[in-house]
Each structure stands twice: as structure tokens, then as C-alpha cells.
Protein backbone atom coordinates (compact mmCIF):
# COMPACT_ATOMS: atom_id res chain seq x y z
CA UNK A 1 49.34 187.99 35.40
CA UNK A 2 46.33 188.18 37.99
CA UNK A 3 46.47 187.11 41.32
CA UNK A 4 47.32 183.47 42.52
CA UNK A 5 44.92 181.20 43.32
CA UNK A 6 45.94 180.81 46.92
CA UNK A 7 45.38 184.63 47.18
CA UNK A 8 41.92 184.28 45.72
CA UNK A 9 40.90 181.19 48.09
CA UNK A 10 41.96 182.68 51.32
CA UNK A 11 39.86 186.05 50.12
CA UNK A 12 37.08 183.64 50.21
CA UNK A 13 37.63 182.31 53.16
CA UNK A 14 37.84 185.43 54.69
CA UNK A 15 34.41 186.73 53.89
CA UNK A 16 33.43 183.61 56.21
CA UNK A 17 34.32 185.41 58.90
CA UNK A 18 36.71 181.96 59.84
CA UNK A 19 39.45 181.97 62.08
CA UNK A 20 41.05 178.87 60.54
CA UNK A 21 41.31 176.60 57.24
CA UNK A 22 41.78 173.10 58.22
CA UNK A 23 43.38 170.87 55.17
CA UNK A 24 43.28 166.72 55.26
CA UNK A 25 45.32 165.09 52.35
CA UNK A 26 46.20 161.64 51.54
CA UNK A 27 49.72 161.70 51.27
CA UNK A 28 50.38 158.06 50.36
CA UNK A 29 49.04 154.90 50.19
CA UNK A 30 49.97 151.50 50.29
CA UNK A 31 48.30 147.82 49.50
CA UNK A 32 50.49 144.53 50.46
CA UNK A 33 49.00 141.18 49.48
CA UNK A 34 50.54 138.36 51.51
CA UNK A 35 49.52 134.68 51.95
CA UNK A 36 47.72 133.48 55.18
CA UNK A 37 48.84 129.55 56.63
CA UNK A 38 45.82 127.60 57.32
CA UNK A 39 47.51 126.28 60.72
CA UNK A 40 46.24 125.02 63.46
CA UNK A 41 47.95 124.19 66.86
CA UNK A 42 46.02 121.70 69.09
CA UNK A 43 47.29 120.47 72.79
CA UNK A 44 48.40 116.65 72.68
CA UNK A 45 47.57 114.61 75.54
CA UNK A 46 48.56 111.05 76.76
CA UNK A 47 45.04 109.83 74.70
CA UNK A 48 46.06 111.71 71.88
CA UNK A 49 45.96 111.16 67.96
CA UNK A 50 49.65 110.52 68.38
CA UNK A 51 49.51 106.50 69.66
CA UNK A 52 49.47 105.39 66.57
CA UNK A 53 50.70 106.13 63.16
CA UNK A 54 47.35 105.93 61.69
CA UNK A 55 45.97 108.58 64.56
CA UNK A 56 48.99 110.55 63.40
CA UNK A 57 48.45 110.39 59.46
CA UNK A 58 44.34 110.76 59.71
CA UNK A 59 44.25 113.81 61.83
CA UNK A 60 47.13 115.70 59.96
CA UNK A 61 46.56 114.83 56.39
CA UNK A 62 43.01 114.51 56.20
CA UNK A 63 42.53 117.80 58.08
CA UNK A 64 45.36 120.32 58.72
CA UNK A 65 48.23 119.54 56.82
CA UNK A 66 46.89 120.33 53.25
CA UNK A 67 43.99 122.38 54.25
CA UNK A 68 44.67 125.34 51.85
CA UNK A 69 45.41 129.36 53.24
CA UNK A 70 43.97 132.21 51.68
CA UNK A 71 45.42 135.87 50.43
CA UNK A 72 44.61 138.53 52.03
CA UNK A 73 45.33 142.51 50.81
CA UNK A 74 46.04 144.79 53.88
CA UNK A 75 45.95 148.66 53.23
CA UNK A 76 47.81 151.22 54.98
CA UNK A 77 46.93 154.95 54.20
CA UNK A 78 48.62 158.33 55.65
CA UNK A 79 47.17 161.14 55.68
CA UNK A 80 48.45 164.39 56.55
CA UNK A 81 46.18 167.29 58.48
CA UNK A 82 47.22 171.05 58.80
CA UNK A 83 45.58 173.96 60.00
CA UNK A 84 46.12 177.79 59.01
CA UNK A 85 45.25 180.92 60.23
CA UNK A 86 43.18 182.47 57.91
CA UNK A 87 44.84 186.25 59.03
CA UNK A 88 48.42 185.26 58.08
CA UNK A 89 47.79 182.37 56.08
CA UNK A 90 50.55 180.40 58.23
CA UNK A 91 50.68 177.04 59.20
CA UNK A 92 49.67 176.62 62.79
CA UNK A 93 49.50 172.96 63.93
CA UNK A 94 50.29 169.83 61.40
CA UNK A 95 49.85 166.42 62.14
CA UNK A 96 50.57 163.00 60.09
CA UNK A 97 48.27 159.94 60.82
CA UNK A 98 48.54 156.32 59.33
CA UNK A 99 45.35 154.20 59.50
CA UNK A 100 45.17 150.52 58.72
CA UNK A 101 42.72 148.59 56.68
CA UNK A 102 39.93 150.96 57.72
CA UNK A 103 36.43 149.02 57.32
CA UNK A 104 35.15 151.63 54.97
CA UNK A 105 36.30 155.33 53.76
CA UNK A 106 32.58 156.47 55.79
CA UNK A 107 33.83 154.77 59.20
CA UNK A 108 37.40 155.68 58.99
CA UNK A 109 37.06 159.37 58.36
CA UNK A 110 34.06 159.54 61.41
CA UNK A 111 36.38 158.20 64.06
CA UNK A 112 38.79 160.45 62.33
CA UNK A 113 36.95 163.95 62.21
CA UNK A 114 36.45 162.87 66.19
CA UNK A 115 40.69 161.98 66.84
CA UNK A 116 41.21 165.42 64.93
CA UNK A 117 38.70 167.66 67.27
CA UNK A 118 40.15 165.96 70.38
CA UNK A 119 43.26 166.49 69.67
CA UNK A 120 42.70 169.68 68.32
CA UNK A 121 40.78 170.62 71.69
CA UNK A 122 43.81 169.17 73.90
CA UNK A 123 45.91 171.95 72.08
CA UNK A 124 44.18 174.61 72.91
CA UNK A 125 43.54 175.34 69.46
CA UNK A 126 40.11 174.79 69.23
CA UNK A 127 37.21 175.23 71.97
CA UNK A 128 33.67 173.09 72.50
């Protein structure tokens, strides 16, 4: 049996010359569909719709009562972020994030990649 893989990688990543190996994983996802109310909530004064029953039934069934909602999917993904030293191999900081219906993969993992550094700055662990 030859060497493990993990022994082969960090041999790799030692001719680098790198202090560190810095791993992001999606750990889990999850997608929730749920239905959206078309409500609306407007302020009733002493001239308003409500002085008669007709004022009453036009505004609220010809406009808000049956107006139909809409489904909407909301995504929630966590991702998990470690970072080793490449000497020992050990696990040196870890962090778990969650991030909610990013706008796109590209946008979430910019503002990410910038979160991570700062943090990682704050901890002393890296330097500018």
C-alpha cells in the first residue's frame, strides 16, 4: 500500500513554500418554497372607502381581496472554512458561515473571500 493521498497533497503543498492550506466546503444546503400573501394595508380615514357598502365591496374585491400571491424559493447554504498549518498538518482556526439567498454564486463568494481575510486578519492569523 503506498502512501495516502493526504500525505501526497500536503508534500505538494510544501514545495510551495506555504505556510497554510485554507479549505471552504459546502456542508449543507437547504431550499424552502413558501407562498407570499398579496396584502395590502391602507390607512382609513373619515372620507374613506368604508361609508358605504359599495366603497367597501369595490375597493376590496375588485382590488386586494383576490389579487393572487406568488411562491417564492429561499436558499440557505453553510459552508464551513478551516485552515491548516502546512508543517503539522493541524487544524488551526475553523469557522462555519450560513449565507442566505445569495444573488449569485460570483457575488456571494467575493464578499465572502473579503469576510474570510478580515476575519482572518483580526486573528492574527494572517497579515496585509
Amino acid at each position: 500500500m503506498g502512501p495516502k493521498r493526504s500525505d501526497l497533497a500536503m508534500q505538494k503543498v510544501a514545495a510551495t513554500n506555504s505556510d497554510a492550506i485554507l479549505t471552504i466546503a459546502l456542508i449543507d444546503s437547504k431550499s424552502e418554497s413558501r407562498y407570499v400573501p398579496n396584502v395590502s394595508v391602507y390607512p382609513v380615514n373619515s372620507f374613506g372607502y368604508y361609508r358605504t357598502f359599495g366603497g367597501y365591496y369595490d375597493f376590496w374585491y375588485g382590488n386586494h381581496l383576490y389579487n393572487n400571491g406568488y411562491y417564492t424559493t429561499e436558499n440557505t447554504y453553510y459552508i464551513e472554512t478551516n485552515l491548516y498549518d502546512v508543517n503539522s498538518g493541524k487544524l488551526v482556526w475553523s469557522t462555519q458561515s450560513e449565507s442566505y439567498n445569495p444573488g449569485s454564486l460570483d457575488s456571494f463568494l467575493s464578499g465572502y473571500k473579503k469576510a474570510m481575510t478580515k476575519q482572518l486578519e483580526k486573528d492574527n492569523l494572517i497579515k496585509k
